[in-house]
N, C-alpha and C. Protein backbone atom coordinates (compact mmCIF):
# COMPACT_ATOMS: atom_id res chain seq x y z
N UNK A 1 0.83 -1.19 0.00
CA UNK A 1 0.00 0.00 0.00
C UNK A 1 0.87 1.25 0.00
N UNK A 2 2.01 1.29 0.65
CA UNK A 2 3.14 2.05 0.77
C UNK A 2 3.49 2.53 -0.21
N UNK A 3 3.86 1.56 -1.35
CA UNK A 3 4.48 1.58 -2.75
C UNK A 3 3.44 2.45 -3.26
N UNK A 4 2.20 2.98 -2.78
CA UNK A 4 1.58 3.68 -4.20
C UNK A 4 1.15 5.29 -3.95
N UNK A 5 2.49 5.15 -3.21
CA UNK A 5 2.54 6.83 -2.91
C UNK A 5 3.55 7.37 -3.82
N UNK A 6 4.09 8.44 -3.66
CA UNK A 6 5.12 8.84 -4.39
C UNK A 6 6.40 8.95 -2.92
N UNK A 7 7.81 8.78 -3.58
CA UNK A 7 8.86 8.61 -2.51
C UNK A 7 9.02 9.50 -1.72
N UNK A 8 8.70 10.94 -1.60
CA UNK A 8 8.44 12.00 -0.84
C UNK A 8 7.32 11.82 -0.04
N UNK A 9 6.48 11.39 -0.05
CA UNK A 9 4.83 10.74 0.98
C UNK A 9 5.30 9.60 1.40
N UNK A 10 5.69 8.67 1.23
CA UNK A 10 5.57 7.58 1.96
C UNK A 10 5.83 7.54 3.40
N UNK A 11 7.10 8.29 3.98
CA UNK A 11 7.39 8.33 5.60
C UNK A 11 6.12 8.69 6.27
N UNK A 12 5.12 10.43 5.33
CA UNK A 12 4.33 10.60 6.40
C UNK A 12 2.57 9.53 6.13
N UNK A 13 3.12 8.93 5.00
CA UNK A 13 1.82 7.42 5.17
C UNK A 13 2.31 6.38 5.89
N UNK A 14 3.90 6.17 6.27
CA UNK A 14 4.00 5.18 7.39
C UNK A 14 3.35 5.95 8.74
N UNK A 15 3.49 7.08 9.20
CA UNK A 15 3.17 7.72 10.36
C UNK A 15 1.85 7.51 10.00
N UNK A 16 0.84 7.84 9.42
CA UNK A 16 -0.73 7.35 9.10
C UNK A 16 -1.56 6.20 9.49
N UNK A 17 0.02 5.46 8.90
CA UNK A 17 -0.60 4.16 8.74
C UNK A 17 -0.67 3.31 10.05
N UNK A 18 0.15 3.49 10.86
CA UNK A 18 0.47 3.27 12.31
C UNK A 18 -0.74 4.37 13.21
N UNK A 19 -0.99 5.27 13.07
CA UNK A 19 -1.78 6.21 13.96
C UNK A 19 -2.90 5.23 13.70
N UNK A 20 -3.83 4.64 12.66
CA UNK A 20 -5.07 3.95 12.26
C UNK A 20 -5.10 2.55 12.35
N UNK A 21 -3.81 1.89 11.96
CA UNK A 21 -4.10 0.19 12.05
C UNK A 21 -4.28 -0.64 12.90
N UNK A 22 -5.09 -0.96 13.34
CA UNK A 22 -5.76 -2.06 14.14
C UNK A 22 -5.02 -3.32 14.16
N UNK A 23 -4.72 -3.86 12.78
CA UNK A 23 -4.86 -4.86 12.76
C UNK A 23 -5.17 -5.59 11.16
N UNK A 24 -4.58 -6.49 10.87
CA UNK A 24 -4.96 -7.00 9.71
C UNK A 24 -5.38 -8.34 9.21
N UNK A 25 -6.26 -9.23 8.41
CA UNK A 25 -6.48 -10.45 8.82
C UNK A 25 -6.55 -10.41 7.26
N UNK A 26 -5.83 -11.44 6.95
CA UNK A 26 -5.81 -11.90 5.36
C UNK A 26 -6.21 -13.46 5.60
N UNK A 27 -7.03 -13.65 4.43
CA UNK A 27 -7.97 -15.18 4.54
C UNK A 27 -7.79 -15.94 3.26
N UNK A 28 -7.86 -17.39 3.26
CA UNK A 28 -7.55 -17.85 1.58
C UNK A 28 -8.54 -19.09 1.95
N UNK A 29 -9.36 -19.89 1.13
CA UNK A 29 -9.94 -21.15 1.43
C UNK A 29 -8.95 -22.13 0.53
N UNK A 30 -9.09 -22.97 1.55
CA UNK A 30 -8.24 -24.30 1.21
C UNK A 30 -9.01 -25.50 1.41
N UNK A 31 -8.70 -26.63 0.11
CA UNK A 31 -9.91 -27.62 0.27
C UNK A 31 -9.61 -28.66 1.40
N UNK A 32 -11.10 -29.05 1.95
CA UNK A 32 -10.63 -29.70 3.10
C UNK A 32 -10.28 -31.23 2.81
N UNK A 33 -9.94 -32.06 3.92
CA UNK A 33 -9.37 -33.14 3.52
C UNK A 33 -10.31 -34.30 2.80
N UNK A 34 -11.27 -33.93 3.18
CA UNK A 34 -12.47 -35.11 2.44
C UNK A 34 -13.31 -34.83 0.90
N UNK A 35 -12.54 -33.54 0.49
CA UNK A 35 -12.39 -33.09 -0.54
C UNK A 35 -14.11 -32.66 -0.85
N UNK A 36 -15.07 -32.60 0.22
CA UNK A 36 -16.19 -32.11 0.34
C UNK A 36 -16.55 -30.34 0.31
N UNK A 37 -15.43 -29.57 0.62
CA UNK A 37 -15.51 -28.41 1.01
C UNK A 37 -14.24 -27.49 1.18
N UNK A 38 -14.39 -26.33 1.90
CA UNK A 38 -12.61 -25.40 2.26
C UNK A 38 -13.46 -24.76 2.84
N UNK A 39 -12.27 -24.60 3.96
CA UNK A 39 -12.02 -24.12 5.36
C UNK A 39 -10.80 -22.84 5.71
N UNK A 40 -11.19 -21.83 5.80
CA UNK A 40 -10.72 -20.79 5.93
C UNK A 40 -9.34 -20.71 6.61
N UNK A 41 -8.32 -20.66 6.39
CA UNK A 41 -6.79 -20.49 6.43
C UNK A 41 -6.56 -18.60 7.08
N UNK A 42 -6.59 -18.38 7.92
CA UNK A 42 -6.46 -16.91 8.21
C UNK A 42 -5.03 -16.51 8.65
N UNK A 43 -4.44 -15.26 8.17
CA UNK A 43 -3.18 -15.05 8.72
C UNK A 43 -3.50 -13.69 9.51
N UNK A 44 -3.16 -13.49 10.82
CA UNK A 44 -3.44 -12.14 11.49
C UNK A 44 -2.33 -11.91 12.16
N UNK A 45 -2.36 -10.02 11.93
CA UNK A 45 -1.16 -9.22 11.97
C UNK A 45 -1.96 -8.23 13.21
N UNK A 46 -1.61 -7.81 14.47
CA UNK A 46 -1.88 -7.08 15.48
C UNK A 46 -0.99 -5.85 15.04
N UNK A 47 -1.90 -4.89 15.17
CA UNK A 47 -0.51 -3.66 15.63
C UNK A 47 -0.04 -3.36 16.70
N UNK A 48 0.93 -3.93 17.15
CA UNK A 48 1.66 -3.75 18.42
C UNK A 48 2.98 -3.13 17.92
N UNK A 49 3.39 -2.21 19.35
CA UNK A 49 4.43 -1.28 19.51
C UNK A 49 5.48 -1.80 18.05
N UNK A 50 6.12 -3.50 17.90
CA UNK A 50 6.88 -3.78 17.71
C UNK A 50 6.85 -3.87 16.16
N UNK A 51 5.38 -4.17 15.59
CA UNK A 51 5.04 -3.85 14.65
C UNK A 51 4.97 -2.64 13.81
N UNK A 52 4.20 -1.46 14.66
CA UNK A 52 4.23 -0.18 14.27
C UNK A 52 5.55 0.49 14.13
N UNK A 53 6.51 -0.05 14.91
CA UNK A 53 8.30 -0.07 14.46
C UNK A 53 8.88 -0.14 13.33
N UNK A 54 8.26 -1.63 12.93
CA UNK A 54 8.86 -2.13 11.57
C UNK A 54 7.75 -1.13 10.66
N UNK A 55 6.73 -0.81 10.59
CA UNK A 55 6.02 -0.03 9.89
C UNK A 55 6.30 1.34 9.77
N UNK A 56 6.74 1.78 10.35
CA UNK A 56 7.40 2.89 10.72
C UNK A 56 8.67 3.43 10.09
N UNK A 57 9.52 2.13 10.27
CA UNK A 57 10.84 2.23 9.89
C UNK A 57 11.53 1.25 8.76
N UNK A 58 11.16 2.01 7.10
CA UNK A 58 10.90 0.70 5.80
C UNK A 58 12.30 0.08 5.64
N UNK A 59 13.29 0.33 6.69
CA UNK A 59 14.50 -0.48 6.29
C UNK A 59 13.87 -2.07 7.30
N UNK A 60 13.10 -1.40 8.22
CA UNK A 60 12.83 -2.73 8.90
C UNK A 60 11.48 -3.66 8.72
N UNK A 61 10.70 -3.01 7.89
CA UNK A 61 9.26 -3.43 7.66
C UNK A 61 9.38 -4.72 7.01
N UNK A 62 10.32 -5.66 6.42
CA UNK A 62 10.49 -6.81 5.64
C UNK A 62 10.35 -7.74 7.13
N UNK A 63 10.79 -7.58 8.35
CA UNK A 63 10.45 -8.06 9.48
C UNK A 63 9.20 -8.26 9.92
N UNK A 64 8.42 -7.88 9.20
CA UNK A 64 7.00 -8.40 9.91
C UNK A 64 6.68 -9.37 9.97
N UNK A 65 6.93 -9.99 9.13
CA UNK A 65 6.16 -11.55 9.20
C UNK A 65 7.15 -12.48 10.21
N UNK A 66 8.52 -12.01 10.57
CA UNK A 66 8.70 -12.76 11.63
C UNK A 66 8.17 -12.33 13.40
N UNK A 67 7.65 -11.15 12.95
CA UNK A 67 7.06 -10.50 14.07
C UNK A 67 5.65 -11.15 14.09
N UNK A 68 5.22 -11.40 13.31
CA UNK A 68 3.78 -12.21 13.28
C UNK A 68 3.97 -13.94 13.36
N UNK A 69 4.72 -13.67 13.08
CA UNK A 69 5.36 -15.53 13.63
C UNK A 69 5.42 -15.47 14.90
N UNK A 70 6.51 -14.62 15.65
CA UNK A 70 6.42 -14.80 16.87
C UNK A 70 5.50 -14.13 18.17
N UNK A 71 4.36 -13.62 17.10
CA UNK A 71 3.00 -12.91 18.02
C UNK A 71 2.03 -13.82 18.43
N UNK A 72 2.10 -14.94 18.77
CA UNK A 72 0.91 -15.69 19.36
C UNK A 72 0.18 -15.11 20.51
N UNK A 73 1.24 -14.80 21.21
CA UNK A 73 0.70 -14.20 22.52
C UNK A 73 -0.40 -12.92 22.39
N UNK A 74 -0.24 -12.19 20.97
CA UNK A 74 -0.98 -11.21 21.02
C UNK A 74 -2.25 -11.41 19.81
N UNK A 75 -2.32 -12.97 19.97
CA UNK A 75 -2.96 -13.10 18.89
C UNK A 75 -2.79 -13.62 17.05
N UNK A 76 -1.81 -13.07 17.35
CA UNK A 76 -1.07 -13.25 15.49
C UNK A 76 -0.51 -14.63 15.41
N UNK A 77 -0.61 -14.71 13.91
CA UNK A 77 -0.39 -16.57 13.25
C UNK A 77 -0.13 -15.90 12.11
N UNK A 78 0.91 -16.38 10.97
CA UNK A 78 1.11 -16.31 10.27
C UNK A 78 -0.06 -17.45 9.30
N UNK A 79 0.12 -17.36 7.69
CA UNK A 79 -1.16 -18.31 7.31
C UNK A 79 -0.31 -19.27 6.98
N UNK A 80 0.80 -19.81 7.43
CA UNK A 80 1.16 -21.28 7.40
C UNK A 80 1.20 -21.39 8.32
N UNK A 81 1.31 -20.85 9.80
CA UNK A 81 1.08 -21.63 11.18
C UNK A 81 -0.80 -21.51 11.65
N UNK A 82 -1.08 -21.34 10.73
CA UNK A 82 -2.61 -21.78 10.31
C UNK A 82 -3.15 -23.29 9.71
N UNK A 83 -2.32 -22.97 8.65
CA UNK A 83 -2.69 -24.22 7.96
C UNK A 83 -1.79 -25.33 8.72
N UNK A 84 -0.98 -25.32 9.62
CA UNK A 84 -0.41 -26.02 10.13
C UNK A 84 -1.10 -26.66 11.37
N UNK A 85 -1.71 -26.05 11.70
CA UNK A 85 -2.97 -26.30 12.91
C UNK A 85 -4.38 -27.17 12.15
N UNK A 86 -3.96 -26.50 10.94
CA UNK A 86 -5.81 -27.52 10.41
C UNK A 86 -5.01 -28.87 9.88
N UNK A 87 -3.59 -29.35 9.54
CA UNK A 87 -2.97 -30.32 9.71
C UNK A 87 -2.70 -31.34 10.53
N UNK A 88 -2.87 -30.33 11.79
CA UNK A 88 -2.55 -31.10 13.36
C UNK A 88 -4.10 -31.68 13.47
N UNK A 89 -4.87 -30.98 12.93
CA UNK A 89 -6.38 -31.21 13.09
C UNK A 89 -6.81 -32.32 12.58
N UNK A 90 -6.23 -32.30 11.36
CA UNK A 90 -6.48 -33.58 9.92
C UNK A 90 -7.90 -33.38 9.75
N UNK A 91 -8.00 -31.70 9.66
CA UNK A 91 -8.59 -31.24 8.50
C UNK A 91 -8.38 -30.77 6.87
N UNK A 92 -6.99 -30.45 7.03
CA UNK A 92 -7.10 -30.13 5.68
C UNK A 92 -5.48 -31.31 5.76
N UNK A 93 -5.52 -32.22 4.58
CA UNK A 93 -4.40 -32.66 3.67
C UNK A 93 -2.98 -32.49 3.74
N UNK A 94 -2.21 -32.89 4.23
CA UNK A 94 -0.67 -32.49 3.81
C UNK A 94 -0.23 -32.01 2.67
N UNK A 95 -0.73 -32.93 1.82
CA UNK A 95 -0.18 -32.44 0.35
C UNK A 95 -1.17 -31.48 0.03
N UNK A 96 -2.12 -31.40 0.41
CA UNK A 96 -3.12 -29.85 -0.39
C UNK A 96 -2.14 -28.74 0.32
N UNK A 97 -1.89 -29.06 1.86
CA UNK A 97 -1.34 -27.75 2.81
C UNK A 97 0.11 -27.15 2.26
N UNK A 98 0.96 -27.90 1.85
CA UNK A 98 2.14 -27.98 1.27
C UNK A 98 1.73 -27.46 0.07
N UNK A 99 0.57 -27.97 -0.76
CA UNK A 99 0.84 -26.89 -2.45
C UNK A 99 -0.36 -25.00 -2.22
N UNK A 100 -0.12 -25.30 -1.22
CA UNK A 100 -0.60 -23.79 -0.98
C UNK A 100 -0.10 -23.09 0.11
N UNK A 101 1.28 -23.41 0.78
CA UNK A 101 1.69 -23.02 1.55
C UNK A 101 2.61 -21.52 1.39
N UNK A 102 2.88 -20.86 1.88
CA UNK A 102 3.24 -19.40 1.38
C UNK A 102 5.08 -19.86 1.40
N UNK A 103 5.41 -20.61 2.16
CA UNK A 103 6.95 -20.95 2.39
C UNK A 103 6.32 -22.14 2.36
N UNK A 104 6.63 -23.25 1.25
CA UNK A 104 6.52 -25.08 1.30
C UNK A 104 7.74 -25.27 2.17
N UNK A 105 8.83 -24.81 1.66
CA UNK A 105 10.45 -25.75 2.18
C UNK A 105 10.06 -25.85 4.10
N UNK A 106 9.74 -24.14 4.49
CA UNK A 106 9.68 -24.15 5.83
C UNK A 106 8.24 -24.96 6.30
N UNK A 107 6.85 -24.77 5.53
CA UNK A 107 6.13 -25.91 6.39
C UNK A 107 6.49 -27.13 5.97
N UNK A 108 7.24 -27.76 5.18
CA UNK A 108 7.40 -29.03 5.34
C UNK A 108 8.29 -29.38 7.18
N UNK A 109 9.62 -28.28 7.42
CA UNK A 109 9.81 -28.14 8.42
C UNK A 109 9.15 -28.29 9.49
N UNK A 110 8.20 -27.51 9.13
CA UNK A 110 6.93 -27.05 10.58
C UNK A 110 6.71 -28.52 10.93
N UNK A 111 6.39 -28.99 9.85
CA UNK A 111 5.08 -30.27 9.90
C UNK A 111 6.14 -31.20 10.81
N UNK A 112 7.41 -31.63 10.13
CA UNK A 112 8.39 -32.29 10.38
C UNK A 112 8.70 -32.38 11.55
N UNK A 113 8.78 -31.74 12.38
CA UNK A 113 8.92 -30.69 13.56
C UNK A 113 7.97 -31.72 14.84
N UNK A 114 6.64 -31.63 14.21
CA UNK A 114 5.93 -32.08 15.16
C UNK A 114 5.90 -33.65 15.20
N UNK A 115 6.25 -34.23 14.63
CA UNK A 115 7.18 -35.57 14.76
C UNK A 115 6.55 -36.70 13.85
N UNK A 116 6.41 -37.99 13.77
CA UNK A 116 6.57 -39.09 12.44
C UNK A 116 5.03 -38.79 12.47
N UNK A 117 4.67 -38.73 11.60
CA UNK A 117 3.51 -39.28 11.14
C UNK A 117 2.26 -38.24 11.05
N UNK A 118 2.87 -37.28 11.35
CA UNK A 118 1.80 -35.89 10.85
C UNK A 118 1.60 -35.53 9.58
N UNK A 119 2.74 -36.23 8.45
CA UNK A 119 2.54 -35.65 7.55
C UNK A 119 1.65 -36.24 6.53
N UNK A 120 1.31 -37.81 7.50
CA UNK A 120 0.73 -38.83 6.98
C UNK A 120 -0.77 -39.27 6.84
N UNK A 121 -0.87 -38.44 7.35
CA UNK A 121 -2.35 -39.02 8.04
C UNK A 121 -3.58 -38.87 7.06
């Protein structure tokens, strides 16, 4: 949204953009495992101090999404530690979750992570 200012506006639309944002929730449907339906995949971004930082400051704004990785506490999930939960669920598919994953290499990790046979099921 940044990008569609001109390079002289943008600092005072980061200050804007931080005075107003709440919060952001981006959604994608993904089919579920019984191939009956899709089930909403949500990724949510809080504006907290640490956020409005990186928003603030565009050498550091490429950091958000590890700031939303490590925001559980305030709410925030990135949308592969989403779909990684409807995995744990064995609602949605491994292999569907993996060909719509925003980083595959790292949720194959994720999945991996939680030990034999999650990816199987």
């Amino acid at each position: 949204m940044i990008g569609l200012f001109p390079p002289h506006e943008r600092p005072q639309v980061r200050i804007m953009l931080v005075g107003t944002l709440k919060g952001i929730i981006g959604q994608r449907l993904v089919r579920t495992k019984d191939g009956k339906g899709r089930v909403a995949v949500c990724e949510t971004m809080v504006s907290t101090g640490r956020i409005q930082g990186f928003i603030k400051d565009a050498e550091q704004t490429g950091q958000i999404q590890t700031a939303i990785a490590e925001g559980e506490y305030y709410g925030m999930q990135t949308f592969d530690q989403a779909l990684l939960k409807l995995v744990e669920e064995d609602r949605v598919a491994y292999e569907e979750a993996l060909r719509v994953a925003s980083r595959p290499q790292d949720f194959r990790l994720m999945v991996q992570s939680l030990g034999p046979g999650t990816s199987h099921r």
